[in-house]
PDB file of N, CA and C in Angstrom:
ATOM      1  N   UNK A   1     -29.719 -15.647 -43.060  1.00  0.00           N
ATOM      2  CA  UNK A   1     -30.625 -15.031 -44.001  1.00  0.00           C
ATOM      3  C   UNK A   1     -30.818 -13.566 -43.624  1.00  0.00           C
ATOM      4  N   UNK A   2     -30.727 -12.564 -44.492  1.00  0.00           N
ATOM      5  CA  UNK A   2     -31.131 -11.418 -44.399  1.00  0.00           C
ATOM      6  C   UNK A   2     -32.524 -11.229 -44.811  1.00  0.00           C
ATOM      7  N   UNK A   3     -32.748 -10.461 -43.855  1.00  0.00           N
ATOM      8  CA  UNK A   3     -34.560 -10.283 -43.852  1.00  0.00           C
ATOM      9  C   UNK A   3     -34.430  -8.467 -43.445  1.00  0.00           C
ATOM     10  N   UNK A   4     -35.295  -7.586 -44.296  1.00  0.00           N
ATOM     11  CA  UNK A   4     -35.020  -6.281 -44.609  1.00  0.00           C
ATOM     12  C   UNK A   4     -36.685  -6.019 -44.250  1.00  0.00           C
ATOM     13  N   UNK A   5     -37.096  -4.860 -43.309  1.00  0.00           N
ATOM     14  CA  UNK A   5     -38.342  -4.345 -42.803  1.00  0.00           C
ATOM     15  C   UNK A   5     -39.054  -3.621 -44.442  1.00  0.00           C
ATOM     16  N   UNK A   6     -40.377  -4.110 -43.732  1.00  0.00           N
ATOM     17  CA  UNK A   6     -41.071  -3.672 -44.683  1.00  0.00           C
ATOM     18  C   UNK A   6     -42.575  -3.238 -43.831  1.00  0.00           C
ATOM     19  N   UNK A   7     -43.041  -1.657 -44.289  1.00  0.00           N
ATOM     20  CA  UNK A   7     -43.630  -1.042 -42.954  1.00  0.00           C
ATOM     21  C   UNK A   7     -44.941  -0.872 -44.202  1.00  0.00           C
ATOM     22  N   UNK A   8     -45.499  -1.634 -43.005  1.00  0.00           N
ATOM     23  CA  UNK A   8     -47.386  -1.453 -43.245  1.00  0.00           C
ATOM     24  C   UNK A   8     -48.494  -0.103 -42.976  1.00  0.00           C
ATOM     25  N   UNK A   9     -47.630   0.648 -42.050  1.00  0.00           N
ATOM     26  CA  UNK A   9     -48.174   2.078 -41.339  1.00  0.00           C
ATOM     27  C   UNK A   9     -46.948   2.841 -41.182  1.00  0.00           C
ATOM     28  N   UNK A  10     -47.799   3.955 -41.752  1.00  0.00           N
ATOM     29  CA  UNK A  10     -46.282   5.004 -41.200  1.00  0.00           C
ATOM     30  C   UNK A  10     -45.714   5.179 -40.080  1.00  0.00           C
ATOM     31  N   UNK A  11     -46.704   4.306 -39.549  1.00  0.00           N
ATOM     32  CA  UNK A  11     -46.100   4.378 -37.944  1.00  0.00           C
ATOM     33  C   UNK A  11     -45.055   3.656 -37.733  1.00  0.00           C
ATOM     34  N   UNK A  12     -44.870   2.787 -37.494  1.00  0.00           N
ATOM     35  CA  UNK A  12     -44.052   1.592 -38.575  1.00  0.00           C
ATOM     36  C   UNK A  12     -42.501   1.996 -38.924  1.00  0.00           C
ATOM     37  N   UNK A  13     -42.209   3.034 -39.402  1.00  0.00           N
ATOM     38  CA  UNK A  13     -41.424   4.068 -40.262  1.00  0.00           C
ATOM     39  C   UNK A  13     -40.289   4.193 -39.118  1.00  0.00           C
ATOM     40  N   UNK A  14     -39.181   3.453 -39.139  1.00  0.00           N
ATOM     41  CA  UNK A  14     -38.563   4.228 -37.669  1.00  0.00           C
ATOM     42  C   UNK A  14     -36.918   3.854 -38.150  1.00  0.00           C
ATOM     43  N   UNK A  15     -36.282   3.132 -39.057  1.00  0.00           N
ATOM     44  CA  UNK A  15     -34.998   2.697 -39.717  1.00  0.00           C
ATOM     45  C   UNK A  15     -35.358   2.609 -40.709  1.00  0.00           C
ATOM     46  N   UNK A  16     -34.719   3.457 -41.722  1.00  0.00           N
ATOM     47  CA  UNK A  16     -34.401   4.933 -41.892  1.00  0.00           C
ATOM     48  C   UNK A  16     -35.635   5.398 -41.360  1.00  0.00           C
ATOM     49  N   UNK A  17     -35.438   6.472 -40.731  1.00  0.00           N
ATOM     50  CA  UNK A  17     -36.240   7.621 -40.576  1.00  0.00           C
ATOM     51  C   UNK A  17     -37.186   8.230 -41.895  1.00  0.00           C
ATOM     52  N   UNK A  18     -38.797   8.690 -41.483  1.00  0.00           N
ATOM     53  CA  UNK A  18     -39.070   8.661 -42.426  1.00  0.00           C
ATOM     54  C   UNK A  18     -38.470  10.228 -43.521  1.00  0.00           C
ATOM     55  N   UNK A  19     -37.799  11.075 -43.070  1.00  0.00           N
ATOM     56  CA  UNK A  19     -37.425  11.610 -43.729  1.00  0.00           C
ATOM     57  C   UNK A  19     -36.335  11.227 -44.444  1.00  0.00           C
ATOM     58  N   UNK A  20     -35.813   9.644 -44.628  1.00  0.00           N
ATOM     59  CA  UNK A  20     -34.483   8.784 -45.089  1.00  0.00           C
ATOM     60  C   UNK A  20     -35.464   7.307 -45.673  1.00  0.00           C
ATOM     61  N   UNK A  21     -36.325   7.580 -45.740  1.00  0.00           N
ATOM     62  CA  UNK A  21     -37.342   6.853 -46.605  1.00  0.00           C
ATOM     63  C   UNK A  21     -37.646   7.193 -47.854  1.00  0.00           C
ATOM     64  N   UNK A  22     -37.004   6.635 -48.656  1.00  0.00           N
ATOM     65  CA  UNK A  22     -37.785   6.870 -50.002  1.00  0.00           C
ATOM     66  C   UNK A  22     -39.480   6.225 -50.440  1.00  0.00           C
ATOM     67  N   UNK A  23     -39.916   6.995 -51.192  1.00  0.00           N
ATOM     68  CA  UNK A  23     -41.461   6.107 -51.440  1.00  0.00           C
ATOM     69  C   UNK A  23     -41.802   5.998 -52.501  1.00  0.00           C
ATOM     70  N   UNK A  24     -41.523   7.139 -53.551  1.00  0.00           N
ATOM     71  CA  UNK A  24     -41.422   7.319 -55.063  1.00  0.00           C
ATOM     72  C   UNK A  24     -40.271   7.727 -55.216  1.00  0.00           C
ATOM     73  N   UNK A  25     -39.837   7.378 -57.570  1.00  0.00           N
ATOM     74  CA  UNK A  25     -38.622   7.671 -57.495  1.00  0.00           C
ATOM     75  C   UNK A  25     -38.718   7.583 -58.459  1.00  0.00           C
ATOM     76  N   UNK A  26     -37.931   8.239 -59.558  1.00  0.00           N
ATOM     77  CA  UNK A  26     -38.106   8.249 -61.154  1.00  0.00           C
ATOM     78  C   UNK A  26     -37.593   7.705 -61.195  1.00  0.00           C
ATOM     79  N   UNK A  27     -38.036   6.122 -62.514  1.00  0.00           N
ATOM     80  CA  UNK A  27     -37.590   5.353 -63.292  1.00  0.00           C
ATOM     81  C   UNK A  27     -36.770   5.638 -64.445  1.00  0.00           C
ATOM     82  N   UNK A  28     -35.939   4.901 -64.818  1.00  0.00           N
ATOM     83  CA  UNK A  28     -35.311   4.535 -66.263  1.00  0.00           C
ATOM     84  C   UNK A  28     -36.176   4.210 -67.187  1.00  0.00           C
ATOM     85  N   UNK A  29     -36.849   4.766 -67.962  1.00  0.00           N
ATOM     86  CA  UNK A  29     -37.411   4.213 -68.980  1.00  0.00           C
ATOM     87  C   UNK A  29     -37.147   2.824 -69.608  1.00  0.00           C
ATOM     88  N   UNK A  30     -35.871   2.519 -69.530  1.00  0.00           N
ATOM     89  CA  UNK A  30     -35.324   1.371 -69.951  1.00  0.00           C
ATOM     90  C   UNK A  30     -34.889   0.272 -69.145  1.00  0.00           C
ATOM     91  N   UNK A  31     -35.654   0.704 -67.809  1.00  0.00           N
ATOM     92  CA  UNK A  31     -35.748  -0.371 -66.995  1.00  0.00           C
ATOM     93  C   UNK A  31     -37.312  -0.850 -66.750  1.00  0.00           C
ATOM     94  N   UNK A  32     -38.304  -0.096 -67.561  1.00  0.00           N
ATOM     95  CA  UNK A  32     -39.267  -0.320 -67.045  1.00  0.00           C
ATOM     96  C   UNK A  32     -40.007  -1.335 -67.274  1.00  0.00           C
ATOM     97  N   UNK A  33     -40.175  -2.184 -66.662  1.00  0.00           N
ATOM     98  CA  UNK A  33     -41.002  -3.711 -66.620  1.00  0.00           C
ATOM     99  C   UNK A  33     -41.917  -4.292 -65.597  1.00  0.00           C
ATOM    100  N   UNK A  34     -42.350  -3.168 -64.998  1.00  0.00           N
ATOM    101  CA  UNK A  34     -43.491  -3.617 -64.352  1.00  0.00           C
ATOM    102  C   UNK A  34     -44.091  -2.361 -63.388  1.00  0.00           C
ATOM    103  N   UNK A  35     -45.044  -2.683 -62.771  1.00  0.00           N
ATOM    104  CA  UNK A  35     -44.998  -1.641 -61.654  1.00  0.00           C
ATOM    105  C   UNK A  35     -44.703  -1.168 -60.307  1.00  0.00           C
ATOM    106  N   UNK A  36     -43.792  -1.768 -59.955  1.00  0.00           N
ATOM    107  CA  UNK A  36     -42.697  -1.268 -58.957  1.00  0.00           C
ATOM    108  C   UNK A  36     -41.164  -1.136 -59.338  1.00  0.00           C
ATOM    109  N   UNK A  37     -40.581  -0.218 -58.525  1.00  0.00           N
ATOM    110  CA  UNK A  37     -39.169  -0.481 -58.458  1.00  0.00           C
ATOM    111  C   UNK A  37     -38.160  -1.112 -57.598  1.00  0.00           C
ATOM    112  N   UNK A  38     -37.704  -2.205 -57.886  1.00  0.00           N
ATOM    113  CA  UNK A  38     -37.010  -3.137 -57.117  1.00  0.00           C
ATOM    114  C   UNK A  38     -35.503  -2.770 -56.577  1.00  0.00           C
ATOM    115  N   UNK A  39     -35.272  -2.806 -55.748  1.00  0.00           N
ATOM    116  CA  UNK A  39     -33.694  -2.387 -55.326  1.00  0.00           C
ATOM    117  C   UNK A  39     -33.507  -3.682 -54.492  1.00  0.00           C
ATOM    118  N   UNK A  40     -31.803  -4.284 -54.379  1.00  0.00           N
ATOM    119  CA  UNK A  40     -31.732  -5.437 -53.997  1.00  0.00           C
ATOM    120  C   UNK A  40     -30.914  -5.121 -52.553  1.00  0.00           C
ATOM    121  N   UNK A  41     -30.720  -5.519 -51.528  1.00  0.00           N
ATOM    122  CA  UNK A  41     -29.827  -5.614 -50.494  1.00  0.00           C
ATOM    123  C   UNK A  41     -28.841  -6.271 -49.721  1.00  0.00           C
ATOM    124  N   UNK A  42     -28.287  -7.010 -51.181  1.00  0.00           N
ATOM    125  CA  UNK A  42     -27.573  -7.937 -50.795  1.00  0.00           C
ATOM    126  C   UNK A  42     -26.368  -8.033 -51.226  1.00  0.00           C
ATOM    127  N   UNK A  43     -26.708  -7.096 -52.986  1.00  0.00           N
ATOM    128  CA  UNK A  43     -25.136  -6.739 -53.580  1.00  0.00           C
ATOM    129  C   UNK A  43     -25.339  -5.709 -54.356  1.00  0.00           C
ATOM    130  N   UNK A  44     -24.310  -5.447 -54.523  1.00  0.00           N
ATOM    131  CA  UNK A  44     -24.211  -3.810 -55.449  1.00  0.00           C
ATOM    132  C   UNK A  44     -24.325  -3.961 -56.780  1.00  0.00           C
ATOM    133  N   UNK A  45     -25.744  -3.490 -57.077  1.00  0.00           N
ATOM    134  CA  UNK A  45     -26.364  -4.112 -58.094  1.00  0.00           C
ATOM    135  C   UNK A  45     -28.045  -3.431 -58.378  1.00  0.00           C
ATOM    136  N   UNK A  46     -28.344  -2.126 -59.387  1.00  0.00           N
ATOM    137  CA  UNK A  46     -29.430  -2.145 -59.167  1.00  0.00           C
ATOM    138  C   UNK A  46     -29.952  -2.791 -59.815  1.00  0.00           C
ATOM    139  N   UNK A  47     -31.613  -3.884 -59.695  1.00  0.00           N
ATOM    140  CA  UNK A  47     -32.301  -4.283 -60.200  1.00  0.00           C
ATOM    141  C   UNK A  47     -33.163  -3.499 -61.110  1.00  0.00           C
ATOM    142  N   UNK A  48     -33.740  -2.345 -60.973  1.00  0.00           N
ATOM    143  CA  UNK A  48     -34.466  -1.587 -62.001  1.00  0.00           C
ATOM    144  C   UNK A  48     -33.512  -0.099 -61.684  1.00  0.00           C
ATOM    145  N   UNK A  49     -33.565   0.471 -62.958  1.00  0.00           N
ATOM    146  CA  UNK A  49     -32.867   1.487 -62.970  1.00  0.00           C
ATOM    147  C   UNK A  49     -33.079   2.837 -62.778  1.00  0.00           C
ATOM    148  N   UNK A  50     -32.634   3.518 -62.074  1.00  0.00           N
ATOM    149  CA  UNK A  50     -33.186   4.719 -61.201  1.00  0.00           C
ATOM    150  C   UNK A  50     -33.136   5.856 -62.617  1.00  0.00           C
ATOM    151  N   UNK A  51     -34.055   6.861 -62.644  1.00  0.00           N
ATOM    152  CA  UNK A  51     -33.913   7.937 -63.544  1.00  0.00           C
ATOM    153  C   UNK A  51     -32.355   8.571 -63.510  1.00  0.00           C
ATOM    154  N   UNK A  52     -32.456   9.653 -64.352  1.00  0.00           N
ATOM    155  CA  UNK A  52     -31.204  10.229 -65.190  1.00  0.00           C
ATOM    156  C   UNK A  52     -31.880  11.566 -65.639  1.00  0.00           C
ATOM    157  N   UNK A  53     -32.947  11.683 -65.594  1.00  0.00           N
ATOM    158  CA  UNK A  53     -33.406  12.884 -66.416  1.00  0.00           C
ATOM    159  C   UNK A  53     -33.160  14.504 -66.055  1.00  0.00           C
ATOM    160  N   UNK A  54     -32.627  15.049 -64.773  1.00  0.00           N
ATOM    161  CA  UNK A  54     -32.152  15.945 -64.389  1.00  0.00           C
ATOM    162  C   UNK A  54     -30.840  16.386 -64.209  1.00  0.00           C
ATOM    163  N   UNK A  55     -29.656  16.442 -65.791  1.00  0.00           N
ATOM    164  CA  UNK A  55     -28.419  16.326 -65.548  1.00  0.00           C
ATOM    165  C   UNK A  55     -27.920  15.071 -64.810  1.00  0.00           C
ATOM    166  N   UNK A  56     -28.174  13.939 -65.052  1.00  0.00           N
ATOM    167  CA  UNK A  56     -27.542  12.505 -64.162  1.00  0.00           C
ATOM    168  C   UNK A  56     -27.864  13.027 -63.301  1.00  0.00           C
ATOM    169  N   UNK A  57     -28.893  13.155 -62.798  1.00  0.00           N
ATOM    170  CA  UNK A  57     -30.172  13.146 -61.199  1.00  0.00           C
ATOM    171  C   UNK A  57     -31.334  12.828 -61.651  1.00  0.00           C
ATOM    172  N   UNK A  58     -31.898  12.457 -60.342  1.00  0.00           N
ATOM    173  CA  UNK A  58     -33.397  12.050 -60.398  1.00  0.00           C
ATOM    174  C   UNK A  58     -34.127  12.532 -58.976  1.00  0.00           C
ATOM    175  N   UNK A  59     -35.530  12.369 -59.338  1.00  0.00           N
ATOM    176  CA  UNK A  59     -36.044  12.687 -58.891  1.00  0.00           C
ATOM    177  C   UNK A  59     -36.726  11.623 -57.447  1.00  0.00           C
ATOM    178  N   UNK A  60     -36.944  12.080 -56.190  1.00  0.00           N
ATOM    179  CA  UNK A  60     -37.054  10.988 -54.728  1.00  0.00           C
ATOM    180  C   UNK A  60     -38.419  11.589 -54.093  1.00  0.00           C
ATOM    181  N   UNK A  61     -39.087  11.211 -53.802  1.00  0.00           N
ATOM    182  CA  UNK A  61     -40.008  11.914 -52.332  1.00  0.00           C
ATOM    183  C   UNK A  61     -39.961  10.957 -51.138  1.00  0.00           C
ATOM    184  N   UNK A  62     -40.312  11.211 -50.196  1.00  0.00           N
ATOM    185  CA  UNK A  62     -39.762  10.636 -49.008  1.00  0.00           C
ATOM    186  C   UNK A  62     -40.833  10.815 -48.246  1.00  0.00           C
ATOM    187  N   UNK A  63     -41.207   9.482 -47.561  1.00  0.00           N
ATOM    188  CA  UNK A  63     -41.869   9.237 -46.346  1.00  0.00           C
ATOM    189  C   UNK A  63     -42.817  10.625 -45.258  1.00  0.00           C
ATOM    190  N   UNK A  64     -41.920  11.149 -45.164  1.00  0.00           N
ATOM    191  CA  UNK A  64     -42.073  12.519 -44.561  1.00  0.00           C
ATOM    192  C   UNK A  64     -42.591  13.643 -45.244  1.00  0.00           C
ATOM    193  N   UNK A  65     -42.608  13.677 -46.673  1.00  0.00           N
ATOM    194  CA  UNK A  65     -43.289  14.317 -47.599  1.00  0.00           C
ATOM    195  C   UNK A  65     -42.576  14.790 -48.183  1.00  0.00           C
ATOM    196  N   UNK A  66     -41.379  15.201 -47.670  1.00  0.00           N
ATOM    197  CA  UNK A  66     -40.469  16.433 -48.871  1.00  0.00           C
ATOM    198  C   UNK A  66     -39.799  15.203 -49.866  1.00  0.00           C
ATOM    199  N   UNK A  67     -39.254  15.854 -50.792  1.00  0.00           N
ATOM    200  CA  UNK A  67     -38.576  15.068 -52.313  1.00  0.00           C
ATOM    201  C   UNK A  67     -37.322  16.328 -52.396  1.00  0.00           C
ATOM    202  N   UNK A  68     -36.413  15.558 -53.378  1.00  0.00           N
ATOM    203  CA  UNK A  68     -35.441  16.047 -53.322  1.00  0.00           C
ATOM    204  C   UNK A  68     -34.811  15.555 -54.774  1.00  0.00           C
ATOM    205  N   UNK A  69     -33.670  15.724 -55.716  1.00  0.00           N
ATOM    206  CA  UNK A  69     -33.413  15.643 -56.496  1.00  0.00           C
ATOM    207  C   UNK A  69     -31.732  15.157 -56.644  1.00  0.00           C
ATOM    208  N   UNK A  70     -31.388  13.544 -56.351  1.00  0.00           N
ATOM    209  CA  UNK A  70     -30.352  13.191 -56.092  1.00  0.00           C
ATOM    210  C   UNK A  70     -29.472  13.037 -56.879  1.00  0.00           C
ATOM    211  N   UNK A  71     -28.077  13.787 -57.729  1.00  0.00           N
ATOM    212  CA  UNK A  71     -27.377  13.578 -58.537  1.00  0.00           C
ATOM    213  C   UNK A  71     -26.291  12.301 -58.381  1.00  0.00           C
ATOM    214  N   UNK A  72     -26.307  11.265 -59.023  1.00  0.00           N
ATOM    215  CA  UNK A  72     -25.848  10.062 -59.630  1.00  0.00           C
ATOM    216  C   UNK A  72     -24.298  10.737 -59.357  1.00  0.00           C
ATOM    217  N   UNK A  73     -23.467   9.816 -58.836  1.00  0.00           N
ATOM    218  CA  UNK A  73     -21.754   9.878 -59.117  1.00  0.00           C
ATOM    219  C   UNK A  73     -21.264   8.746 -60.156  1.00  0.00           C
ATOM    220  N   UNK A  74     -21.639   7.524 -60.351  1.00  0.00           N
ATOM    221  CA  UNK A  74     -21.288   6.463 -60.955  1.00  0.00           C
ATOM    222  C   UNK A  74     -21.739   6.575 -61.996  1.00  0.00           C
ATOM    223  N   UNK A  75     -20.841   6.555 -63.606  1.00  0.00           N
ATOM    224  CA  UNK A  75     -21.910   6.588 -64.353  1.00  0.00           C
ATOM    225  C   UNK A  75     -21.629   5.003 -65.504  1.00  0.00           C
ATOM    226  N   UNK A  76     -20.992   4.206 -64.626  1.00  0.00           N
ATOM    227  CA  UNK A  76     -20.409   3.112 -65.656  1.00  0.00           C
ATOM    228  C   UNK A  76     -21.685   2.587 -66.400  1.00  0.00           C
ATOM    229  N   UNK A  77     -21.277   1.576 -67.508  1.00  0.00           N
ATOM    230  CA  UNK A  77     -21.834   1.199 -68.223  1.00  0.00           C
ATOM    231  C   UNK A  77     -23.265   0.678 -68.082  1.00  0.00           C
ATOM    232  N   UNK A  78     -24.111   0.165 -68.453  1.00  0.00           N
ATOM    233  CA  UNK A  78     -25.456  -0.314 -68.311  1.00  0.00           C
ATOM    234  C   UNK A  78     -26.179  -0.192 -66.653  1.00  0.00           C
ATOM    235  N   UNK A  79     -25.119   1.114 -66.595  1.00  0.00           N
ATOM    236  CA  UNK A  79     -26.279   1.571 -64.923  1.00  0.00           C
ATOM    237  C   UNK A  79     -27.177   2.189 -64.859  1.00  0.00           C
ATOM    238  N   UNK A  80     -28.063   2.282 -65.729  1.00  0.00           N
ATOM    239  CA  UNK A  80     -29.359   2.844 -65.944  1.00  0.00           C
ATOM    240  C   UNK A  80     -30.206   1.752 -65.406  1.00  0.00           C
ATOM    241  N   UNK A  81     -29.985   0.615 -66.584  1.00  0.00           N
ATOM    242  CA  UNK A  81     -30.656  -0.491 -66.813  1.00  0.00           C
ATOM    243  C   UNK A  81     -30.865  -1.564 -65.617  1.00  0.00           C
ATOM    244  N   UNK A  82     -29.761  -1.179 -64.839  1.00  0.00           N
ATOM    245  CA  UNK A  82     -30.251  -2.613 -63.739  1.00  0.00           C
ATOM    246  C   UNK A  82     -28.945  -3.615 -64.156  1.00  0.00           C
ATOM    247  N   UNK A  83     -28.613  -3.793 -65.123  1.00  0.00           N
ATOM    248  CA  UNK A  83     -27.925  -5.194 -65.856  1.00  0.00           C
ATOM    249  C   UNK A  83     -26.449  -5.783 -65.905  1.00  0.00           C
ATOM    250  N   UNK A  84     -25.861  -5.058 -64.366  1.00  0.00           N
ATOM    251  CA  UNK A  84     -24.767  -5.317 -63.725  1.00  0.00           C
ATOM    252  C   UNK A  84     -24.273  -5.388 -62.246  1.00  0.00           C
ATOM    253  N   UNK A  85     -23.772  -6.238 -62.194  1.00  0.00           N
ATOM    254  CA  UNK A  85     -23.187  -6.062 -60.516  1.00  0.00           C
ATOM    255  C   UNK A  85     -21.684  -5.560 -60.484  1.00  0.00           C
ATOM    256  N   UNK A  86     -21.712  -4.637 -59.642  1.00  0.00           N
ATOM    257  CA  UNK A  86     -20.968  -3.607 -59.456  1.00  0.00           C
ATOM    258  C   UNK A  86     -19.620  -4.200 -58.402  1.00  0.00           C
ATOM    259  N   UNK A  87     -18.167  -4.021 -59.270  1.00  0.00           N
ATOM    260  CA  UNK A  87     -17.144  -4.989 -58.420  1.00  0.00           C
ATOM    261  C   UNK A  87     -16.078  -3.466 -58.944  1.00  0.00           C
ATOM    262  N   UNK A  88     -15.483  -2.783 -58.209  1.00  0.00           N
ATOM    263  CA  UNK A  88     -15.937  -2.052 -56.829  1.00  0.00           C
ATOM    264  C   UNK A  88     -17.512  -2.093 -56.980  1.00  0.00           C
ATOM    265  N   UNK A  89     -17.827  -1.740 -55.375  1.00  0.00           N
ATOM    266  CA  UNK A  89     -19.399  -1.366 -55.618  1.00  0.00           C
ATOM    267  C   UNK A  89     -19.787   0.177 -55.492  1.00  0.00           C
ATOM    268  N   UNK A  90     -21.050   0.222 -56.338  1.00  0.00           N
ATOM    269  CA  UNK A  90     -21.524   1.472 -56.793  1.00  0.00           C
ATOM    270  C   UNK A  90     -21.833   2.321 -55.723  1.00  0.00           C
ATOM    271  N   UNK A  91     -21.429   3.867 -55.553  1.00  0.00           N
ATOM    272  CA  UNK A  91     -21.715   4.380 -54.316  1.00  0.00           C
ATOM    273  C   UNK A  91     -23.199   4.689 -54.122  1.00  0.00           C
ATOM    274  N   UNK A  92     -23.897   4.711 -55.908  1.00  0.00           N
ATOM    275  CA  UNK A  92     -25.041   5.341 -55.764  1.00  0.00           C
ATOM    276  C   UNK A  92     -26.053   4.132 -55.448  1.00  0.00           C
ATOM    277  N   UNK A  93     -25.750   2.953 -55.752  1.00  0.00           N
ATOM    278  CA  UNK A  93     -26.143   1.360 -55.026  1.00  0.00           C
ATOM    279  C   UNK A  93     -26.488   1.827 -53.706  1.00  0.00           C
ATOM    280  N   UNK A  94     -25.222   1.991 -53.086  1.00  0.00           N
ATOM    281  CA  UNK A  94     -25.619   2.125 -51.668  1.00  0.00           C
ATOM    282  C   UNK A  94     -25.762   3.141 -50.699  1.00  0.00           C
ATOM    283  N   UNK A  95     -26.275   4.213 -51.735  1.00  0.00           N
ATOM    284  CA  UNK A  95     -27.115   5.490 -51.249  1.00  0.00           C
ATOM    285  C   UNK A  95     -28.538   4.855 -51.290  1.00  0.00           C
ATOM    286  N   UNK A  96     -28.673   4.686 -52.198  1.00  0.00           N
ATOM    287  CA  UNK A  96     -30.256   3.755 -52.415  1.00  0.00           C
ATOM    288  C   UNK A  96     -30.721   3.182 -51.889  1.00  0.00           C
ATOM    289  N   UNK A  97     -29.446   1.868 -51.349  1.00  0.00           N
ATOM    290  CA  UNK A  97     -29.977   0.757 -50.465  1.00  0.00           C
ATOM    291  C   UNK A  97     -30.432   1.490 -48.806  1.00  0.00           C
ATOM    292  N   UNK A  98     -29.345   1.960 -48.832  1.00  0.00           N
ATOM    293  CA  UNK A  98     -29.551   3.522 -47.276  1.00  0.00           C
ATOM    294  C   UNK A  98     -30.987   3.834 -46.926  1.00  0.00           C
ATOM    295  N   UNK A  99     -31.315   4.094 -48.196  1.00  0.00           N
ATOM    296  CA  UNK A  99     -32.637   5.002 -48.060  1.00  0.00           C
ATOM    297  C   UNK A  99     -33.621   3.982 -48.479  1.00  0.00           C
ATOM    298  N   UNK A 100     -33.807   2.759 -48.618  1.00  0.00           N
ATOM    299  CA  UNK A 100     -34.407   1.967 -49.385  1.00  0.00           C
ATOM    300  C   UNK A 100     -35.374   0.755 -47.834  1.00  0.00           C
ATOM    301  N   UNK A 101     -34.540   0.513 -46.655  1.00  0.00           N
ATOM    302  CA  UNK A 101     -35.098  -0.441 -45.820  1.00  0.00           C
ATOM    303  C   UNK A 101     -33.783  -0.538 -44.943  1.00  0.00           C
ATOM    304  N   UNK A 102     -33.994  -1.398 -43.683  1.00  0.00           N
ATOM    305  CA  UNK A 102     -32.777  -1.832 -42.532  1.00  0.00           C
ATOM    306  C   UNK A 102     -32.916  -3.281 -42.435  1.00  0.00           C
ATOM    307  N   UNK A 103     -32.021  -3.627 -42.210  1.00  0.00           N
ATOM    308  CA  UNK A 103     -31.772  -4.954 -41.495  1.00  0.00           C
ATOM    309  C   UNK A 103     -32.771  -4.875 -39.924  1.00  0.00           C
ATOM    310  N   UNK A 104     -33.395  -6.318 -40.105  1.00  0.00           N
ATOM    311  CA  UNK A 104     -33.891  -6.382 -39.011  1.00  0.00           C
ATOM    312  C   UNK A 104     -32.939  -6.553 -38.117  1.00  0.00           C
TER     313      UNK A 104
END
């Protein structure tokens, strides 16, 4: 079983680093169904769909405070939305997942 950290205090914060921590992150409008954004770590595959609104980039802030504005390489079909698993897998999947939690 994979089991992925999940930090209660910033102290806490140590894989990824919190400047490799994401904390907010613009949504897809057309993923939006609730109030969080879900990313999965198990396959290449996003569950809710990361924004697009800056030229295929979006917008990140990070643990550490600074934000940054990450431009998308993949732009196949319904990858906004969440509503595919990615066979190759998506590079921007697993930029996300990177910055998203570690394996315990």
């Amino acid at each position: 079983m994979i089991t992925n950290f999940t930090y209660g205090k910033t102290t806490a914060i140590l894989r990824p680093s919190p400047s490799g921590l994401w904390v907010l992150i613009d949504e897809n409008a057309q993923s939006l169904n609730d109030a969080g954004f879900a990313v999965t770590m198990a396959e290449s595959k996003f569950l809710d769909g990361p924004g697009s609104y800056h030229g295929f980039a979006c917008g990140l802030a990070f643990a550490d405070g600074h934000s940054e504005i990450h431009k998308w390489k993949d732009a196949r079909p319904n990858w906004a939305t969440g509503a595919a698993t990615y066979d190759p897998p998506d590079p921007d999947v697993a930029w996300l997942q990177e910055r998203t939690s570690a394996r315990r």
